[in-house]
Protein backbone atom coordinates (compact mmCIF):
# COMPACT_ATOMS: atom_id res chain seq x y z
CA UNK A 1 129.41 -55.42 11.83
CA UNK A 2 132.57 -54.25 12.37
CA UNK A 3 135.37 -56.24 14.99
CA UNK A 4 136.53 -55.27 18.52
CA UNK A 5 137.26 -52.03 19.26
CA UNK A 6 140.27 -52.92 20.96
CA UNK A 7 142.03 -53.76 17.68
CA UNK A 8 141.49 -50.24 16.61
CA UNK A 9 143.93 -49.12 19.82
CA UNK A 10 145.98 -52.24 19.28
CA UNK A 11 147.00 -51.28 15.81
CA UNK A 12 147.64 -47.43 17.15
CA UNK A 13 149.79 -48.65 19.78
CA UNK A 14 147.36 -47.01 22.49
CA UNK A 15 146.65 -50.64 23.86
CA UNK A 16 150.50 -50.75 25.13
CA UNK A 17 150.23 -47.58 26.37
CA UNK A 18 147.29 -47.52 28.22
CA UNK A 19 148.43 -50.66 30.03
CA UNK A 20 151.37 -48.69 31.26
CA UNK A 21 149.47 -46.15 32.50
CA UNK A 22 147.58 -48.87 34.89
CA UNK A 23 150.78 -50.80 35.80
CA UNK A 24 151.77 -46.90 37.02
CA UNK A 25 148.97 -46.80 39.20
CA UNK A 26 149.72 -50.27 40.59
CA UNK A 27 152.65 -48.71 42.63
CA UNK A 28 149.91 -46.83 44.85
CA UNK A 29 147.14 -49.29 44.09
CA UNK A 30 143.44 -46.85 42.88
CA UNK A 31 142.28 -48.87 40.53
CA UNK A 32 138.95 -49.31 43.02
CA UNK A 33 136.98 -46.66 44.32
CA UNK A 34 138.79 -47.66 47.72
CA UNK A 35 141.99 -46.73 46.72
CA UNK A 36 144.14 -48.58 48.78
CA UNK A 37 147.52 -46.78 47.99
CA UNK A 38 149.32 -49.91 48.55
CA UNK A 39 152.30 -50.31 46.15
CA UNK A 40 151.41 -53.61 44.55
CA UNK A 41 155.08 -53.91 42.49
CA UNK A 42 156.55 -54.19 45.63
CA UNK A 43 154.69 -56.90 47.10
CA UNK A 44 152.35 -54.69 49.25
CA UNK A 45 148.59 -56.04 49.28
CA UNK A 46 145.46 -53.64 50.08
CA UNK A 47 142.16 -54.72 50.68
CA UNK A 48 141.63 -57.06 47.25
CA UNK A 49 144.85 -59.20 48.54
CA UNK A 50 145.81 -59.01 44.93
CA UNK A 51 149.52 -58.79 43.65
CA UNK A 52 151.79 -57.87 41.03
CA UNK A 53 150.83 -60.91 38.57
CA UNK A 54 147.00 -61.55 37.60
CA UNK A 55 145.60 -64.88 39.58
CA UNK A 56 143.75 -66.80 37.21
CA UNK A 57 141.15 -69.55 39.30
CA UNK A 58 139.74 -70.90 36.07
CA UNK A 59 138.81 -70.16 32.41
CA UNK A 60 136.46 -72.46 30.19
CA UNK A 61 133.52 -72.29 28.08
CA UNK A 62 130.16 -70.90 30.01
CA UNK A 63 127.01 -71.31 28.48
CA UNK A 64 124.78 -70.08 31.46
CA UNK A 65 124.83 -66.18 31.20
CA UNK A 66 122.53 -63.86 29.14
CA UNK A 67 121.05 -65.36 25.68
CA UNK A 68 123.39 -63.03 23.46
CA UNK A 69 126.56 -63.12 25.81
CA UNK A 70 126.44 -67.40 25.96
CA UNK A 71 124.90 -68.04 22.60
CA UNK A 72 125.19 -71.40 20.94
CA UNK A 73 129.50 -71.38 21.13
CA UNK A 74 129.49 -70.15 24.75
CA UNK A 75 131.09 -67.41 26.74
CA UNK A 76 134.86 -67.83 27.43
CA UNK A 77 134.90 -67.01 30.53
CA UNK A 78 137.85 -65.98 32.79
CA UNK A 79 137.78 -66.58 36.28
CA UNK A 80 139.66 -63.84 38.29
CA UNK A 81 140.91 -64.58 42.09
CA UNK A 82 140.35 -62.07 45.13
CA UNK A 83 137.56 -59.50 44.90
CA UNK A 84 137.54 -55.86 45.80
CA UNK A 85 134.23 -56.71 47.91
CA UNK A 86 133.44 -59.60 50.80
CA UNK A 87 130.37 -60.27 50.21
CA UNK A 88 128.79 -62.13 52.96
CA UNK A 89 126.46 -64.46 50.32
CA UNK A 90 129.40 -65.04 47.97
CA UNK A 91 128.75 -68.34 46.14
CA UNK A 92 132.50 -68.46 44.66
CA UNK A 93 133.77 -67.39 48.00
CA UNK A 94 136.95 -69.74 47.78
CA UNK A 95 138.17 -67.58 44.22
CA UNK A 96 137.29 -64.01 45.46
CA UNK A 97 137.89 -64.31 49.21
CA UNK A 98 140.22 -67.80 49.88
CA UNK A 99 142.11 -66.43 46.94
CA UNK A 100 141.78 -70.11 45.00
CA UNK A 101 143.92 -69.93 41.73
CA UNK A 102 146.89 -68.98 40.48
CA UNK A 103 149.72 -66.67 39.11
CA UNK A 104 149.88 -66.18 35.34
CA UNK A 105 152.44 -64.09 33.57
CA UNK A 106 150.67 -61.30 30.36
CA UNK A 107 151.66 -64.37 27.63
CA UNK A 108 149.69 -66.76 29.96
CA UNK A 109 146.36 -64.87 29.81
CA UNK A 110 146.77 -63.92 26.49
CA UNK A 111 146.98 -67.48 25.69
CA UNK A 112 143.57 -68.30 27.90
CA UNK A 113 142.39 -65.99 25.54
CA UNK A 114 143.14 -67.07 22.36
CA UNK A 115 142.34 -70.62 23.45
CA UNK A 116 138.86 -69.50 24.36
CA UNK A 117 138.26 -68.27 21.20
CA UNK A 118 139.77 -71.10 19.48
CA UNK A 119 137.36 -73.33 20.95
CA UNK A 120 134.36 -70.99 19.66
CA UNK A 121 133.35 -68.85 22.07
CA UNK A 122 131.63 -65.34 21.36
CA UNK A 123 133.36 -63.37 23.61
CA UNK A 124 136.02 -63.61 26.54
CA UNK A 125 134.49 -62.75 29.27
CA UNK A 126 136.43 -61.17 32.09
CA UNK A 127 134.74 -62.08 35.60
CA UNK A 128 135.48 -59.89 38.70
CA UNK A 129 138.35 -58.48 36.78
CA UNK A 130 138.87 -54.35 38.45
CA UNK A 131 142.36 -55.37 40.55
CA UNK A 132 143.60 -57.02 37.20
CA UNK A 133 142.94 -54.37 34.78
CA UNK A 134 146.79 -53.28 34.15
CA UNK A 135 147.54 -56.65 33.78
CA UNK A 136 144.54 -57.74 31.06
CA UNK A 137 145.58 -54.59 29.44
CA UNK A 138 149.04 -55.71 28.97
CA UNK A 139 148.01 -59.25 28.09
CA UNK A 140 145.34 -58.15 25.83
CA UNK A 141 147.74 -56.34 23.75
CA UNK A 142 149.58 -59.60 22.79
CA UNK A 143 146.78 -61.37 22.19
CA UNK A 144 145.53 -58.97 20.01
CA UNK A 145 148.61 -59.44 18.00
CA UNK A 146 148.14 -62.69 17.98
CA UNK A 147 144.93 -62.82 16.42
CA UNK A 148 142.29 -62.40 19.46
CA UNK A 149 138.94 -60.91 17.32
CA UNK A 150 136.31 -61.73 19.69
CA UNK A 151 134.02 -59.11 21.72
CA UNK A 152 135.16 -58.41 25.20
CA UNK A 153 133.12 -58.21 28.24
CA UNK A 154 133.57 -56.96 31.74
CA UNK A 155 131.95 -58.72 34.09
CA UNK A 156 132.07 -56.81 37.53
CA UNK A 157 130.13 -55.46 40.52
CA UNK A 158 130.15 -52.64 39.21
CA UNK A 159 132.13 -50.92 42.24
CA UNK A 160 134.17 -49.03 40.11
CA UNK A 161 136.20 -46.03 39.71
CA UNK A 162 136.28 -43.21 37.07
CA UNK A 163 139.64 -42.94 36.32
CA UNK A 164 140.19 -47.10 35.84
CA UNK A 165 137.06 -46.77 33.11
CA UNK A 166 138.59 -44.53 31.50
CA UNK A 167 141.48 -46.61 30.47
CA UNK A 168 139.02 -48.72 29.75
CA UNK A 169 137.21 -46.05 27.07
CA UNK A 170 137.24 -48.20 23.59
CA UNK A 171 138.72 -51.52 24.86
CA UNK A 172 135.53 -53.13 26.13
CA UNK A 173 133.34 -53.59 24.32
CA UNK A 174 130.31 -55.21 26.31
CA UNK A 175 129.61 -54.01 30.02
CA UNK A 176 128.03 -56.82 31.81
CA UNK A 177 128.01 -55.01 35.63
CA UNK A 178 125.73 -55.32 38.96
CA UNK A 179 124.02 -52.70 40.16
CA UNK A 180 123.67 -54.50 43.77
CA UNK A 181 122.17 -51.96 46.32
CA UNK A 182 120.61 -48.75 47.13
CA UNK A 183 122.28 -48.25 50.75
CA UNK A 184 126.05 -47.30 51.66
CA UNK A 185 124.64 -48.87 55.04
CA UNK A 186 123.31 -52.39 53.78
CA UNK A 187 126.20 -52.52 50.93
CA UNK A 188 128.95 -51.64 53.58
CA UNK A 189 127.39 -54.26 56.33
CA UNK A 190 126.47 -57.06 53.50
CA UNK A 191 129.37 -56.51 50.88
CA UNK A 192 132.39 -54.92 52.51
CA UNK A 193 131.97 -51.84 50.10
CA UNK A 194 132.72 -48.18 51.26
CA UNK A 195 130.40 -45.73 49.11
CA UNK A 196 128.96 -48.26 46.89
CA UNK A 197 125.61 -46.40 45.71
CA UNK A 198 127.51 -43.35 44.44
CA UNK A 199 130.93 -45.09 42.64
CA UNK A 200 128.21 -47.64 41.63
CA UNK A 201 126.49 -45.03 39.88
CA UNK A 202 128.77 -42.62 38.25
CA UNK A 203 130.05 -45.93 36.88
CA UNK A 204 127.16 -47.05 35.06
CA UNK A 205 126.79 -43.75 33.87
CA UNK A 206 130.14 -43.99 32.40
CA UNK A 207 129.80 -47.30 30.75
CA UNK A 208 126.27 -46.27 29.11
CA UNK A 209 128.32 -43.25 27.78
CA UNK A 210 131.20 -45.59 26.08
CA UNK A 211 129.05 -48.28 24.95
CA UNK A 212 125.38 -47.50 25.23
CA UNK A 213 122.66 -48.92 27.45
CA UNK A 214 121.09 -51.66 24.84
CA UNK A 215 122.74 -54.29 23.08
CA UNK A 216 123.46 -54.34 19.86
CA UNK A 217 123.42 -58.18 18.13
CA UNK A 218 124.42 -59.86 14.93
CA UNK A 219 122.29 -61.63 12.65
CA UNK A 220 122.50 -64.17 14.58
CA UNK A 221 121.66 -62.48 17.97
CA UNK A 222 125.06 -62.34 19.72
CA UNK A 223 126.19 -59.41 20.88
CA UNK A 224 128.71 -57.25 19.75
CA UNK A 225 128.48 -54.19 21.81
CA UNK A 226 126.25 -52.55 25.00
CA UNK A 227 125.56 -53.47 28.51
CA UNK A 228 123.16 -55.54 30.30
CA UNK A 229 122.98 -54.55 34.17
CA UNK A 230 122.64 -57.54 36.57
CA UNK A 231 120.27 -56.94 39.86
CA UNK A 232 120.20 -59.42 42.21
CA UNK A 233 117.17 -60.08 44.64
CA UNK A 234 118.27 -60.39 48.46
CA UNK A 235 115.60 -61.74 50.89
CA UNK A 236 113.73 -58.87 53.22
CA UNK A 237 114.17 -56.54 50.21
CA UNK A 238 117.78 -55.77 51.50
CA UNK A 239 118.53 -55.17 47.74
CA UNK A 240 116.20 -52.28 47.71
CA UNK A 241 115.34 -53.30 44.35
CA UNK A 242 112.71 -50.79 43.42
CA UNK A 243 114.98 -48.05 44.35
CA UNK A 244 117.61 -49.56 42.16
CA UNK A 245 115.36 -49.99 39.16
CA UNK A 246 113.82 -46.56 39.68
CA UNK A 247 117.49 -44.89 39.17
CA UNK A 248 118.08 -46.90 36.39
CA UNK A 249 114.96 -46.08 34.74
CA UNK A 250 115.02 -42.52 35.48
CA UNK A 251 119.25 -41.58 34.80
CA UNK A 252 120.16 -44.72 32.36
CA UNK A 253 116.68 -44.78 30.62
CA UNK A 254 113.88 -47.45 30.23
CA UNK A 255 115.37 -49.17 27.31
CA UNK A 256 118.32 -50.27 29.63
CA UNK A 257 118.26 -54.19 29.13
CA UNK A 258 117.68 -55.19 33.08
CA UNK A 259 118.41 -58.95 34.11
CA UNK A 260 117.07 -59.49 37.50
CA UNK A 261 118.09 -62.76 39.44
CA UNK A 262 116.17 -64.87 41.65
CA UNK A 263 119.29 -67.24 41.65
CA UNK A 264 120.11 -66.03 45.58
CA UNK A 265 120.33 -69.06 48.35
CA UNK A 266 122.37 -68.51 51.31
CA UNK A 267 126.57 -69.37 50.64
CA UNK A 268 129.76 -68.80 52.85
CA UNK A 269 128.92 -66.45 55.92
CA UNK A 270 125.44 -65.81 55.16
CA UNK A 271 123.96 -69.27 56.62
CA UNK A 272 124.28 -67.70 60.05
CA UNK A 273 122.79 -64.52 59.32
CA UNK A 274 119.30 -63.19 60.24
CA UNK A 275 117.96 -62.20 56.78
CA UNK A 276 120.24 -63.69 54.77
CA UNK A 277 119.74 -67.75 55.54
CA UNK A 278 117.38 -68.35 53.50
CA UNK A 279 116.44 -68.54 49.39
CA UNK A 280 114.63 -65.64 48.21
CA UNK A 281 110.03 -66.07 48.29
CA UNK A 282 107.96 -66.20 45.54
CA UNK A 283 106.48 -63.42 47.09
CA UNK A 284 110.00 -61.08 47.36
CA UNK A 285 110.38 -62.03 43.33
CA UNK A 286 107.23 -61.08 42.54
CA UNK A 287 107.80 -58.01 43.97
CA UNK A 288 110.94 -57.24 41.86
CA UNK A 289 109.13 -58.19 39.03
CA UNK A 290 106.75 -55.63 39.27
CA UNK A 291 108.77 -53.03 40.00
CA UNK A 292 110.26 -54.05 36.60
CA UNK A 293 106.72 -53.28 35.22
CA UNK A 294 106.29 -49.67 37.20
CA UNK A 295 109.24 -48.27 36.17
CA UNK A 296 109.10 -49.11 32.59
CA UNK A 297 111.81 -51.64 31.88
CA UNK A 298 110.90 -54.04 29.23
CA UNK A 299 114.04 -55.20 28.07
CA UNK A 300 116.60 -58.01 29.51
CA UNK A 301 115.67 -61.07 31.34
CA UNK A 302 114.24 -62.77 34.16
CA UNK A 303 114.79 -66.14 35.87
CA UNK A 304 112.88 -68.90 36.23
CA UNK A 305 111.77 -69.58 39.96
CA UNK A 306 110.02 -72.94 42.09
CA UNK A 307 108.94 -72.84 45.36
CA UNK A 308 110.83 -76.19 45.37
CA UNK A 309 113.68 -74.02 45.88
CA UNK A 310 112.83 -71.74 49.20
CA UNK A 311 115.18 -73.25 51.73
């Protein structure tokens, strides 16, 4: 199979170029369907708090996401701080919201990069990375010059807009986004997001368009290319879930590879909220997992769940 196609743009130059194009938009910030308009070069922050420089909270070897993404060598996984959403449930609220981390120059992440694939891993794995994507652009460049030969995946909510996927056309290579919601109402209340459902999407539209809706593997089973679409299961069915899987079904098509999450328990602000202070029932999961079954979706991955658990 053949590498990245990042190196293909790399070796034309269009990597460089296309990072320019972001850094432009930096100066009146829409790289989120939000679209601040804040001029980031000059210090100005919009509603991600984000900067000029990418803020890097951590970036290691993760072994705990999907079977191909983690394999046997690990995802290398790079922990982005702020968030372009506030999610009331957020479990790494101190990255995303608190802002934990720090400022890293292009040569910086493009040496997290290279390191993580020095030590093995199958991918580097950008996580919540939309407000950085003019500066992974510029940083993937160099590493790509440097050697960097390993997949890349985007990790995101999947609140994202048109124009930033775009740049984005032939440099990812493995979409790994959320589809969280079925209501502006519940997403705006729960998340922060304005018009989540519809950027949410025309996004995953997009992404099935540049890289497919399956996964395609190895010999060994790690993938190379595709998307896997993460669902997450809120208590009281505030995820809408069957809504969410019946769009997916019936616009991205029942061979999308699903993985639905039981993995909720109540984190930062949600401890004091009505619905959201406790773990997810057996009952609620069960629920999702049938509407799995109705609406055709046979491929991704489930979690394991314990009573044990309900808090």
């Amino acid at each position: 199979m053949s590498g990245p196609a990042y190196l293909n743009l790399w070796q034309r130059g269009e990597l460089a170029h296309r990072a320019r194009r972001a850094r432009e938009r930096l100066a009146r910030c829409d790289l989120c369907p939000r679209a601040c308009g804040v001029n980031r070069l000059t210090g100005e922050q919009g509603y991600c708090r984000a900067g000029e420089q990418a803020k890097v909270a951590s970036h290691n070897v993760h072994m705990w996401e999907e079977p191909p993404i983690s394999g046997w060598g690990g995802s290398g996984t790079i922990f982005f701080s702020h968030c372009t959403a506030r999610c009331l449930f957020c479990q790494n609220y101190p990255i995303s919201q608190l802002g934990a981390g720090r400022a890293v120059s292009a040569d910086e992440l493009a040496e997290m990069m290279l390191s993580l694939q020095q030590k093995g891993c199958h991918n580097i794995n950008l996580v919540t990375p939309t407000h950085y994507v003019a500066q992974i652009l510029q940083s993937l460049d160099i590493a790509a010059g440097l050697g960097l030969a390993v997949p890349l995946v985007y990790n995101t909510s999947g609140y994202e807009s048109l124009e930033t996927l775009v740049l984005l056309d032939g440099v990812v290579d493995i979409y790994l986004p959320d589809s969280k919601y079925s209501s502006d109402a519940v997403a705006q209340e729960l998340s922060g997001f304005r018009g989540y459902v519809s950027a949410n999407r025309r996004a995953l539209v997009e992404m099935a368009r540049q890289v497919g809706n399956g996964i395609r593997t190895d010999e060994d089973g790690i993938a190379r290319r595709g998307m896997i679409l993460r669902h997450l299961v809120l208590p009281q069915g505030l995820s809408q879930t069957n809504k969410v899987l019946a769009w997916v079904a019936d616009t991205l098509g029942r061979d999308t590879f699903v993985s639905l999450m039981s993995q909720y328990f109540p984190a930062h602000r949600a401890t004091d909220h009505p619905a959201l202070s406790r773990r997810v029932l057996w009952d609620e999961y069960a629920e999702a997992l049938q509407s799995l079954e109705r609406n055709g979706l046979e491929n991704g991955w489930t979690q394991p769940y314990s009573e044990s658990e309900v808090g």
